[in-house]
C-alpha atoms as a PDB file:
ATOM      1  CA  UNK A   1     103.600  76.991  95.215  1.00  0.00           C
ATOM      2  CA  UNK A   2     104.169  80.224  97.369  1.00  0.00           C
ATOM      3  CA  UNK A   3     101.166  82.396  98.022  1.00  0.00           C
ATOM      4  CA  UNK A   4     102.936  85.223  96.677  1.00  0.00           C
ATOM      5  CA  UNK A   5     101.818  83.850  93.383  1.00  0.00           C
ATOM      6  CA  UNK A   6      98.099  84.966  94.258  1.00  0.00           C
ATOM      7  CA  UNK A   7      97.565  88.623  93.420  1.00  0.00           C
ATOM      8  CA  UNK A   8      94.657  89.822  96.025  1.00  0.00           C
ATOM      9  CA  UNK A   9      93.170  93.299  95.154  1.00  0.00           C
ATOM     10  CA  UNK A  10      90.682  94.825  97.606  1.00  0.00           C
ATOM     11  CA  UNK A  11      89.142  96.487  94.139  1.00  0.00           C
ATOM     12  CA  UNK A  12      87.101  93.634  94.110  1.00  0.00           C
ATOM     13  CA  UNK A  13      84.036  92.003  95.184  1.00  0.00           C
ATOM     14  CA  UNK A  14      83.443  95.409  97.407  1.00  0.00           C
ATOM     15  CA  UNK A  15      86.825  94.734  99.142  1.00  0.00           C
ATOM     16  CA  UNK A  16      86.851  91.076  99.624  1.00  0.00           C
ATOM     17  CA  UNK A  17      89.532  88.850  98.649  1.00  0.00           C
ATOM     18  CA  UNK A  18      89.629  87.405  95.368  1.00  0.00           C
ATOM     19  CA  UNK A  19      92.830  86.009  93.911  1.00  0.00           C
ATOM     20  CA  UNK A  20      94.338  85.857  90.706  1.00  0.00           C
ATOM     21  CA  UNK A  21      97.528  83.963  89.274  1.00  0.00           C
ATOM     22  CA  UNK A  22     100.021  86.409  88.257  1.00  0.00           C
ATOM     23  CA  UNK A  23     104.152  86.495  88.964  1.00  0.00           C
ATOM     24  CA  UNK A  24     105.543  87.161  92.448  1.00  0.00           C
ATOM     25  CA  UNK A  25     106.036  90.308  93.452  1.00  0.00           C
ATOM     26  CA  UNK A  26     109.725  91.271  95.139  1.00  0.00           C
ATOM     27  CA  UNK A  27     110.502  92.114  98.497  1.00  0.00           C
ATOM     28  CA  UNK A  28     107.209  90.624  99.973  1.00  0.00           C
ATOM     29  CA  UNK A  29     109.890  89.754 103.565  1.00  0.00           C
ATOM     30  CA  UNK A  30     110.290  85.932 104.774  1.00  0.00           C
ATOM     31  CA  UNK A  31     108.982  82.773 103.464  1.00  0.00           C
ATOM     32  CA  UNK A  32     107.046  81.051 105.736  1.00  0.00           C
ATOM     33  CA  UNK A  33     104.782  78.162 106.323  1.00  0.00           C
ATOM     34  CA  UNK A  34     100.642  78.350 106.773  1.00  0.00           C
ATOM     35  CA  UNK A  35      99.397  74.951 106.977  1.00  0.00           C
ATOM     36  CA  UNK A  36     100.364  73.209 103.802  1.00  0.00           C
ATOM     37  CA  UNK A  37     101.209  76.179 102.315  1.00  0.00           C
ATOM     38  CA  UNK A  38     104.433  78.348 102.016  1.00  0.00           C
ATOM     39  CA  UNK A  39     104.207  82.280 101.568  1.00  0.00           C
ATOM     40  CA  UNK A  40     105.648  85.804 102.513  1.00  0.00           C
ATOM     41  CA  UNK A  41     105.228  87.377 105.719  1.00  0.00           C
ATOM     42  CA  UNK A  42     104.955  90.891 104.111  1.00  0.00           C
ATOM     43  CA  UNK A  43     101.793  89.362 101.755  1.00  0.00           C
ATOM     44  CA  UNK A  44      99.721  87.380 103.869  1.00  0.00           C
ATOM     45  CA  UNK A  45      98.850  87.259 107.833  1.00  0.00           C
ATOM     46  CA  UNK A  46      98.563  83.160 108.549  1.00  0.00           C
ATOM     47  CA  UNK A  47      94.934  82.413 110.724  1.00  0.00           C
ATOM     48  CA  UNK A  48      94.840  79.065 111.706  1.00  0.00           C
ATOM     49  CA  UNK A  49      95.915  77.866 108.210  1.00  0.00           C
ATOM     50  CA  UNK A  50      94.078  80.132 106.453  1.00  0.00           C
ATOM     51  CA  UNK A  51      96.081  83.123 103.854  1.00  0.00           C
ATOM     52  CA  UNK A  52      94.152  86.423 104.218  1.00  0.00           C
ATOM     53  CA  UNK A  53      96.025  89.039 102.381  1.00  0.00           C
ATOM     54  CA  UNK A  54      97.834  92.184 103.421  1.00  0.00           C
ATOM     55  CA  UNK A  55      97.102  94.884 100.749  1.00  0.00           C
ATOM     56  CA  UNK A  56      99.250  98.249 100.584  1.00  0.00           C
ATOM     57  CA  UNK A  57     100.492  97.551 104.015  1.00  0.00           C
ATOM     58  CA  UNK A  58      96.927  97.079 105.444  1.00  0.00           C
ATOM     59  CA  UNK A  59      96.007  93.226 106.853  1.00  0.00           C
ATOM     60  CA  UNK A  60      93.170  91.725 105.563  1.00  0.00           C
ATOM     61  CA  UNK A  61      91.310  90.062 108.553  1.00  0.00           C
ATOM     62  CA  UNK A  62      89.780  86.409 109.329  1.00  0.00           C
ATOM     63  CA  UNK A  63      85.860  86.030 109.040  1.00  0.00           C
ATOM     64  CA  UNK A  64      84.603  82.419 109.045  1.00  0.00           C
ATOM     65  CA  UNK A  65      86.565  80.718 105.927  1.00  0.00           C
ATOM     66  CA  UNK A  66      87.103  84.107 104.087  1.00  0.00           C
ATOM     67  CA  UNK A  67      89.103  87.858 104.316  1.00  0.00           C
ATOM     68  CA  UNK A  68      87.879  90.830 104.749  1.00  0.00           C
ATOM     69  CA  UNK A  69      88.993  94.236 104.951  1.00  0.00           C
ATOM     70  CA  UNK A  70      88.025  96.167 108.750  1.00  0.00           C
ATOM     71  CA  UNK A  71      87.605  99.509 107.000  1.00  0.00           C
ATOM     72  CA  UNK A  72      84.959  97.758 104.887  1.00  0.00           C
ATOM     73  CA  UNK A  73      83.205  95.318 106.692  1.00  0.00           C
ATOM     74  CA  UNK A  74      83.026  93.601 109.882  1.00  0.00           C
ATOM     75  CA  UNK A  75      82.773  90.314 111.079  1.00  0.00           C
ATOM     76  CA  UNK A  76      79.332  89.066 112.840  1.00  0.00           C
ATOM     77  CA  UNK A  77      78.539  85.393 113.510  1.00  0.00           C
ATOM     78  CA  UNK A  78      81.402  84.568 111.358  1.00  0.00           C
ATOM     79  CA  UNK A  79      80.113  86.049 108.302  1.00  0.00           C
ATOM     80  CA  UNK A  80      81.172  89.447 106.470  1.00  0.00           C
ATOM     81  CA  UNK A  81      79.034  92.195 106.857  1.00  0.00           C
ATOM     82  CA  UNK A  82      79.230  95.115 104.375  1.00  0.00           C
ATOM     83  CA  UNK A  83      79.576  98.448 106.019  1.00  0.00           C
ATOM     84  CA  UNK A  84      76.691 101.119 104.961  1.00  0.00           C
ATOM     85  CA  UNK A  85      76.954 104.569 103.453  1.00  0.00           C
ATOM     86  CA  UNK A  86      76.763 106.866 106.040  1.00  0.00           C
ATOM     87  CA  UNK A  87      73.846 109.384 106.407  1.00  0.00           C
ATOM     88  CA  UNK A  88      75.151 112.003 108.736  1.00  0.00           C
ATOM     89  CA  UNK A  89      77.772 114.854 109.114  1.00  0.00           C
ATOM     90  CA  UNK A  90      81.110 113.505 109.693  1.00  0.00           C
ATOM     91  CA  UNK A  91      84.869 114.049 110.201  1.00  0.00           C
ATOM     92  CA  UNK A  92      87.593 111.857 108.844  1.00  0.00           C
ATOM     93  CA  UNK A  93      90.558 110.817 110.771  1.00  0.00           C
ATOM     94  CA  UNK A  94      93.927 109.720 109.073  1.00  0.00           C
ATOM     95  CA  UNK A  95      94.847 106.189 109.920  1.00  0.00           C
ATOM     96  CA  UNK A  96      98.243 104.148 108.851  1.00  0.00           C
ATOM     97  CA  UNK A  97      99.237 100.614 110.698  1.00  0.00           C
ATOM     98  CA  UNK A  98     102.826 100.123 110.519  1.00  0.00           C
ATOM     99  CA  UNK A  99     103.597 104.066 110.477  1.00  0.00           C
ATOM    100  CA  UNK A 100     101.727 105.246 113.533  1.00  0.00           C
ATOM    101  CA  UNK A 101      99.946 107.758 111.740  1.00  0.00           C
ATOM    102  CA  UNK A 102      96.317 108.828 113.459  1.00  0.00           C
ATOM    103  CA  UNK A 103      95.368 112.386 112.940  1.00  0.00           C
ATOM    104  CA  UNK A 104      92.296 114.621 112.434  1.00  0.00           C
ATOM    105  CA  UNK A 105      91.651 115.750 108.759  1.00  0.00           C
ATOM    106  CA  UNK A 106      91.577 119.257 108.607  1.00  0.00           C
ATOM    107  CA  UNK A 107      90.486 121.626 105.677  1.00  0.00           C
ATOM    108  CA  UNK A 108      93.210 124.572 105.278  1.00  0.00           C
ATOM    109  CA  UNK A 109      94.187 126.539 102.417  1.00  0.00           C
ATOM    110  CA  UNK A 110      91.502 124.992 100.280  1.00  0.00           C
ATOM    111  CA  UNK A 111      92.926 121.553 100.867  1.00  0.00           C
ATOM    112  CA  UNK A 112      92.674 118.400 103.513  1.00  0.00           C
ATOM    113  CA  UNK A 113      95.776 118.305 105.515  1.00  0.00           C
ATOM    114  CA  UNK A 114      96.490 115.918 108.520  1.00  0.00           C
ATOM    115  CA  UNK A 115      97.166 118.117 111.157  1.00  0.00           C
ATOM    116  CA  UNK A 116      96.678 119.780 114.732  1.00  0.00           C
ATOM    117  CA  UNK A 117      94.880 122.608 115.998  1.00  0.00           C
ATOM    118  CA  UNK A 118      91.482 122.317 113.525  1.00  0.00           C
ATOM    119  CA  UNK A 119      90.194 124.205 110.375  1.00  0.00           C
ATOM    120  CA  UNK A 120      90.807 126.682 109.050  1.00  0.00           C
ATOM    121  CA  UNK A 121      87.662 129.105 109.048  1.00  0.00           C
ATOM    122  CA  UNK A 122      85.965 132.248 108.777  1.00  0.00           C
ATOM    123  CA  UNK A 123      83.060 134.251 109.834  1.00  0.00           C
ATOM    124  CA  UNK A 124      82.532 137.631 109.118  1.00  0.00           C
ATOM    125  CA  UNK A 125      81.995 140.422 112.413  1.00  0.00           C
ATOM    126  CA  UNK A 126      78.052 141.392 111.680  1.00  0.00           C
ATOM    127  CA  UNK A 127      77.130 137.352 112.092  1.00  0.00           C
ATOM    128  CA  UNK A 128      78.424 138.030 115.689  1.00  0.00           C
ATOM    129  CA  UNK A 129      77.231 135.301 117.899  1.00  0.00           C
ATOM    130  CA  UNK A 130      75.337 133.391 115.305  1.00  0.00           C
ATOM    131  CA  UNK A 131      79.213 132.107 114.067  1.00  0.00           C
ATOM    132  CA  UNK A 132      79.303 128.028 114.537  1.00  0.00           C
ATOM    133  CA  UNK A 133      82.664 127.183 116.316  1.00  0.00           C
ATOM    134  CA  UNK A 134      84.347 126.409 113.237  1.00  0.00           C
ATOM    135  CA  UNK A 135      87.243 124.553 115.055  1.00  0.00           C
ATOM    136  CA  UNK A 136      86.476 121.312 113.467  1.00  0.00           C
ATOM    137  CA  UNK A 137      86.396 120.163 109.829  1.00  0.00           C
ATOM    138  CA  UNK A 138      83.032 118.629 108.914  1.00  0.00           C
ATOM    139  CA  UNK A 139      81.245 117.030 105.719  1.00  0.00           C
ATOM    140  CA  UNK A 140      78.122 115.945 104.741  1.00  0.00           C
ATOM    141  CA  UNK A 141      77.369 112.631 102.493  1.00  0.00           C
ATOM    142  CA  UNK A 142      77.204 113.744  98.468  1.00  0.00           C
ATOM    143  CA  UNK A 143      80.565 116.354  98.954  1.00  0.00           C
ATOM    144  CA  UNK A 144      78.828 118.857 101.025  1.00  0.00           C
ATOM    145  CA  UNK A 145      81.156 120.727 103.254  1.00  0.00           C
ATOM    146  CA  UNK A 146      79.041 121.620 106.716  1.00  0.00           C
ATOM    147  CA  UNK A 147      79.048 125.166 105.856  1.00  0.00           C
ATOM    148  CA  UNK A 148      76.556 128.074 106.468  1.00  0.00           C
ATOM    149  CA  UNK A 149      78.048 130.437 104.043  1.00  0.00           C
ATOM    150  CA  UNK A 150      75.493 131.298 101.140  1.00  0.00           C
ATOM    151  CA  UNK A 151      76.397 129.032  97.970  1.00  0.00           C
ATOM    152  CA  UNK A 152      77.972 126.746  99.839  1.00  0.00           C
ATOM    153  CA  UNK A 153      80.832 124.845 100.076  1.00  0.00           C
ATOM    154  CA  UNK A 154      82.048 120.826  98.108  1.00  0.00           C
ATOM    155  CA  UNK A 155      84.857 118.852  98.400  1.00  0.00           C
ATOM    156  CA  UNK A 156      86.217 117.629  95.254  1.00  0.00           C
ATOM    157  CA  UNK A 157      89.343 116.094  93.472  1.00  0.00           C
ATOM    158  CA  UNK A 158      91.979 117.622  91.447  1.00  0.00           C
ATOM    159  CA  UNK A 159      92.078 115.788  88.254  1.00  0.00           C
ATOM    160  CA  UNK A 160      95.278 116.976  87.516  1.00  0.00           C
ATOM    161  CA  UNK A 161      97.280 116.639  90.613  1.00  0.00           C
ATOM    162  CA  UNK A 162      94.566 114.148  92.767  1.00  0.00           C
ATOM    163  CA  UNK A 163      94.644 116.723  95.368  1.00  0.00           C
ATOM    164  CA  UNK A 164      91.254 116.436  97.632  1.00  0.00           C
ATOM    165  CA  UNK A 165      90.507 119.904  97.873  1.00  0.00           C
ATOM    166  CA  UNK A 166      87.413 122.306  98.812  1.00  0.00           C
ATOM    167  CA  UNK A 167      86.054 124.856  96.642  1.00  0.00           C
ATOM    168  CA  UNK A 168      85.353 128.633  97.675  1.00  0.00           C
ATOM    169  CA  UNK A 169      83.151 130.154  99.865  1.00  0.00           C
ATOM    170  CA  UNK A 170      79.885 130.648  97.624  1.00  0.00           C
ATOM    171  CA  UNK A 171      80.443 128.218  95.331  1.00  0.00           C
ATOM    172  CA  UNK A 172      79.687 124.458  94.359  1.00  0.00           C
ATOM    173  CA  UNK A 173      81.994 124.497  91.623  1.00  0.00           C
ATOM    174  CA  UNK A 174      85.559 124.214  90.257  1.00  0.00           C
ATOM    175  CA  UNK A 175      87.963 123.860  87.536  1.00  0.00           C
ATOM    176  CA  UNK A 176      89.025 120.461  86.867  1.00  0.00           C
ATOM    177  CA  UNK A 177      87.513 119.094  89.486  1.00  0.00           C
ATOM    178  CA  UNK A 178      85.861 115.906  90.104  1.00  0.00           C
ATOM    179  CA  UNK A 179      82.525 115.787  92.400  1.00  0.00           C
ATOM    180  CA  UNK A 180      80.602 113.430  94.249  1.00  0.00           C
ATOM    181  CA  UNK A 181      82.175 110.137  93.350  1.00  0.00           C
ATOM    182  CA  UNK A 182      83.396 109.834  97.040  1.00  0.00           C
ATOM    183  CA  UNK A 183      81.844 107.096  99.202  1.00  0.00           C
ATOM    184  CA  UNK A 184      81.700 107.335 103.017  1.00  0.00           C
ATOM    185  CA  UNK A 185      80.705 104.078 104.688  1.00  0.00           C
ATOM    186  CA  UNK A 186      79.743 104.647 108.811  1.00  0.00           C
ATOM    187  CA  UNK A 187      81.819 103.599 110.789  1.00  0.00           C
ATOM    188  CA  UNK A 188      84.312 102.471 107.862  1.00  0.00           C
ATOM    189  CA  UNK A 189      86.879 103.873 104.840  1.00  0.00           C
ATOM    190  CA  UNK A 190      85.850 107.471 102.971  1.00  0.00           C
ATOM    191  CA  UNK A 191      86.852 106.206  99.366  1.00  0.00           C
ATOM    192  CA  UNK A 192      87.805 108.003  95.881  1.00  0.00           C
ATOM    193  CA  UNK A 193      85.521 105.796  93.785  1.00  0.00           C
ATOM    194  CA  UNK A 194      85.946 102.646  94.971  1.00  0.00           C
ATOM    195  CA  UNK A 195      89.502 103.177  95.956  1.00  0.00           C
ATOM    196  CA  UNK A 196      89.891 103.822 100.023  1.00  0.00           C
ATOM    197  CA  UNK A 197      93.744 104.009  99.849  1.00  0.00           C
ATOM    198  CA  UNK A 198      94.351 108.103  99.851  1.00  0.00           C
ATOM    199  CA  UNK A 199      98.458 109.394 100.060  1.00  0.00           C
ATOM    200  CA  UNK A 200      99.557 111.867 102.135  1.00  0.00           C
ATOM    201  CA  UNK A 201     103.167 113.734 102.153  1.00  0.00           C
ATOM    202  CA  UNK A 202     104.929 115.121 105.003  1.00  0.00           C
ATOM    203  CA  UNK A 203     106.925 117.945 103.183  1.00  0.00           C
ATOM    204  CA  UNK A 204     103.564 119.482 101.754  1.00  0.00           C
ATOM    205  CA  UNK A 205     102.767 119.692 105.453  1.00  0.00           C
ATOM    206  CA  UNK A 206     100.793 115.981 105.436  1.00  0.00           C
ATOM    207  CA  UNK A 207      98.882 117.221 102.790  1.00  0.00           C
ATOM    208  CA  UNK A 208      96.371 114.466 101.167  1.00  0.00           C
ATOM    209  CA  UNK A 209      96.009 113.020  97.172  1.00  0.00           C
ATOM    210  CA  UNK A 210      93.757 110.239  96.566  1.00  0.00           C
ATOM    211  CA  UNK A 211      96.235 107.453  95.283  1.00  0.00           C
ATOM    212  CA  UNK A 212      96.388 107.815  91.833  1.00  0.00           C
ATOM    213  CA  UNK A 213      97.557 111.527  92.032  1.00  0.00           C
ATOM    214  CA  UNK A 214      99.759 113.682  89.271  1.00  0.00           C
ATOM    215  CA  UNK A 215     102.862 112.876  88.787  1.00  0.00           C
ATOM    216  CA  UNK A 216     105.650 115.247  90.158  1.00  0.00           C
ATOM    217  CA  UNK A 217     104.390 114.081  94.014  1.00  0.00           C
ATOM    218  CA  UNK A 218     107.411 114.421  96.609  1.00  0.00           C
ATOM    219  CA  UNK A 219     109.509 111.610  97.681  1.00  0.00           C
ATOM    220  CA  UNK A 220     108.411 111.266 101.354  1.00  0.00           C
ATOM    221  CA  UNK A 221     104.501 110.426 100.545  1.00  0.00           C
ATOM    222  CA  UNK A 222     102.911 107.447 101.561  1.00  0.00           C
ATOM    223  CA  UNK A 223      99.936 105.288 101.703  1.00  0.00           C
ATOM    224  CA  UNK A 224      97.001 106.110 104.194  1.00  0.00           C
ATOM    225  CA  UNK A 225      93.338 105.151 104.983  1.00  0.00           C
ATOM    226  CA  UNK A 226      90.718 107.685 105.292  1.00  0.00           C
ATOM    227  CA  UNK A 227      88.234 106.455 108.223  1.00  0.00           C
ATOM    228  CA  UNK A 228      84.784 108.139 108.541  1.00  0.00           C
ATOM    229  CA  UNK A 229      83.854 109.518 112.429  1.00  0.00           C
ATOM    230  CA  UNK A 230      79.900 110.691 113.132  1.00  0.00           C
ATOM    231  CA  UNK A 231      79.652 114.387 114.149  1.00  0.00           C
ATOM    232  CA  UNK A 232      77.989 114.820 117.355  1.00  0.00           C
ATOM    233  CA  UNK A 233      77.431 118.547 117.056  1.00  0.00           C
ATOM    234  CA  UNK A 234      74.295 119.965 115.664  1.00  0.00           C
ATOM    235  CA  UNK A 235      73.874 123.051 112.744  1.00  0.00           C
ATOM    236  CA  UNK A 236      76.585 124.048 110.325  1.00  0.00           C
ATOM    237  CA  UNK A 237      79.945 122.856 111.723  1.00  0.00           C
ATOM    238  CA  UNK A 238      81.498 126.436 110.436  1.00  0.00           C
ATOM    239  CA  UNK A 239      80.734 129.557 108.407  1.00  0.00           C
ATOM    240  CA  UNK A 240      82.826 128.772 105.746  1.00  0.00           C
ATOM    241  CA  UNK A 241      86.510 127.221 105.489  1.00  0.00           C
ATOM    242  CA  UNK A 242      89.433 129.306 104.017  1.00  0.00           C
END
């Protein structure tokens, strides 16, 4: 029987392979043998004899006798090691393996955009010197945006369109919006739930959805991975973020 017949969904078990019999799915590339068994080149990485599965376009890696997924977990003593929430500032980089995609995530125009040159930010004139840098996008763990401006800034989901967006300067709150169900793991995936698969579209200038966006989402957008990276600076990253 092909491997193609096992359906592997990083949804489960905390991102760790479990399969399920359901029918093939097409265009999954060559057939190809593992050991005893025969599968698809575009499903499955072969280790030694061993299937691990290769989930929207992301590999599944070899730990001991099991899969795991790098942006997850990693691999000590052969055994899979759950990645933990991280308790810090931090900035998210933009990561895709077969498209070549690595790039900063920047907030501009009250959304997340991959792209050069940093955030977009503000400070007003009578703060003077006081102003943090505000060259570099920066969160904090619960949907905090590293912000000095009074009020405050979150990050937040569209429900409508699945845009990850920021509110305004001042505020902690928006219309259909969804708050604080992200999970950042250090040194691992920033997730949307329990979903770490975001989608990002080059004719909205690489602006980013989580996956399950509105509908109505141009034809060029793709699949990407948000990673988490510590901040090393101290204080508010930026006055506020326009």
């Amino acid at each position: 029987m092909l491997a193609s017949l096992l359906f592997v969904t990083s949804m489960v078990l905390g991102g760790f392979a479990k399969a399920e019999y359901l029918p093939p799915v097409v265009s999954q590339g060559e057939i190809k043998q593992c050991g005893a068994q025969q599968y698809y080149d575009q499903a499955y990485t072969c280790y030694d004899g061993l299937l691990c599965p290769i989930y929207d376009g992301f590999p599944y890696s070899r730990c001991g006798e099991g899969c795991y997924s790098s942006i997850l977990a990693n691999c000590v003593d052969n055994k899979i090691v759950k990645f933990q929430p991280i308790t810090k500032p931090f900035k998210l980089l933009a990561y895709h393996t077969t498209k070549l995609i690595v790039g900063s995530v920047e907030a501009c125009g009250l959304e997340f955009h991959i792209k050069e040159g940093g955030a977009c930010s503000y400070c007003p004139a009578q703060v003077g010197s006081s102003c943090p840098p505000g060259k570099e996008t920066v969160l904090v763990p619960g949907a905090g945006m590293n912000t000095l401006v009074p009020g405050g800034q979150r990050y937040y989901m569209n429900d409508f369109t699945g845009a990850l967006k920021f509110t305004q300067a001042h505020s902690a709150q928006a219309i259909n919006a969804t708050f604080g169900f992200f999970q950042a793991l250090d040194g691992g995936a920033f997730s949307a739930g329990s979903d770490p698969t975001f989608v990002t579209c080059p004719s909205e200038n690489y602006k980013i959805y989580a996956r399950y966006g509105g509908a109505g989402l141009p034809g060029d957008c793709f699949k990407i991975n948000l990673l988490t990276v510590p901040w090393e600076g101290t204080g508010a990253a930026a006055w506020q973020y326009v």
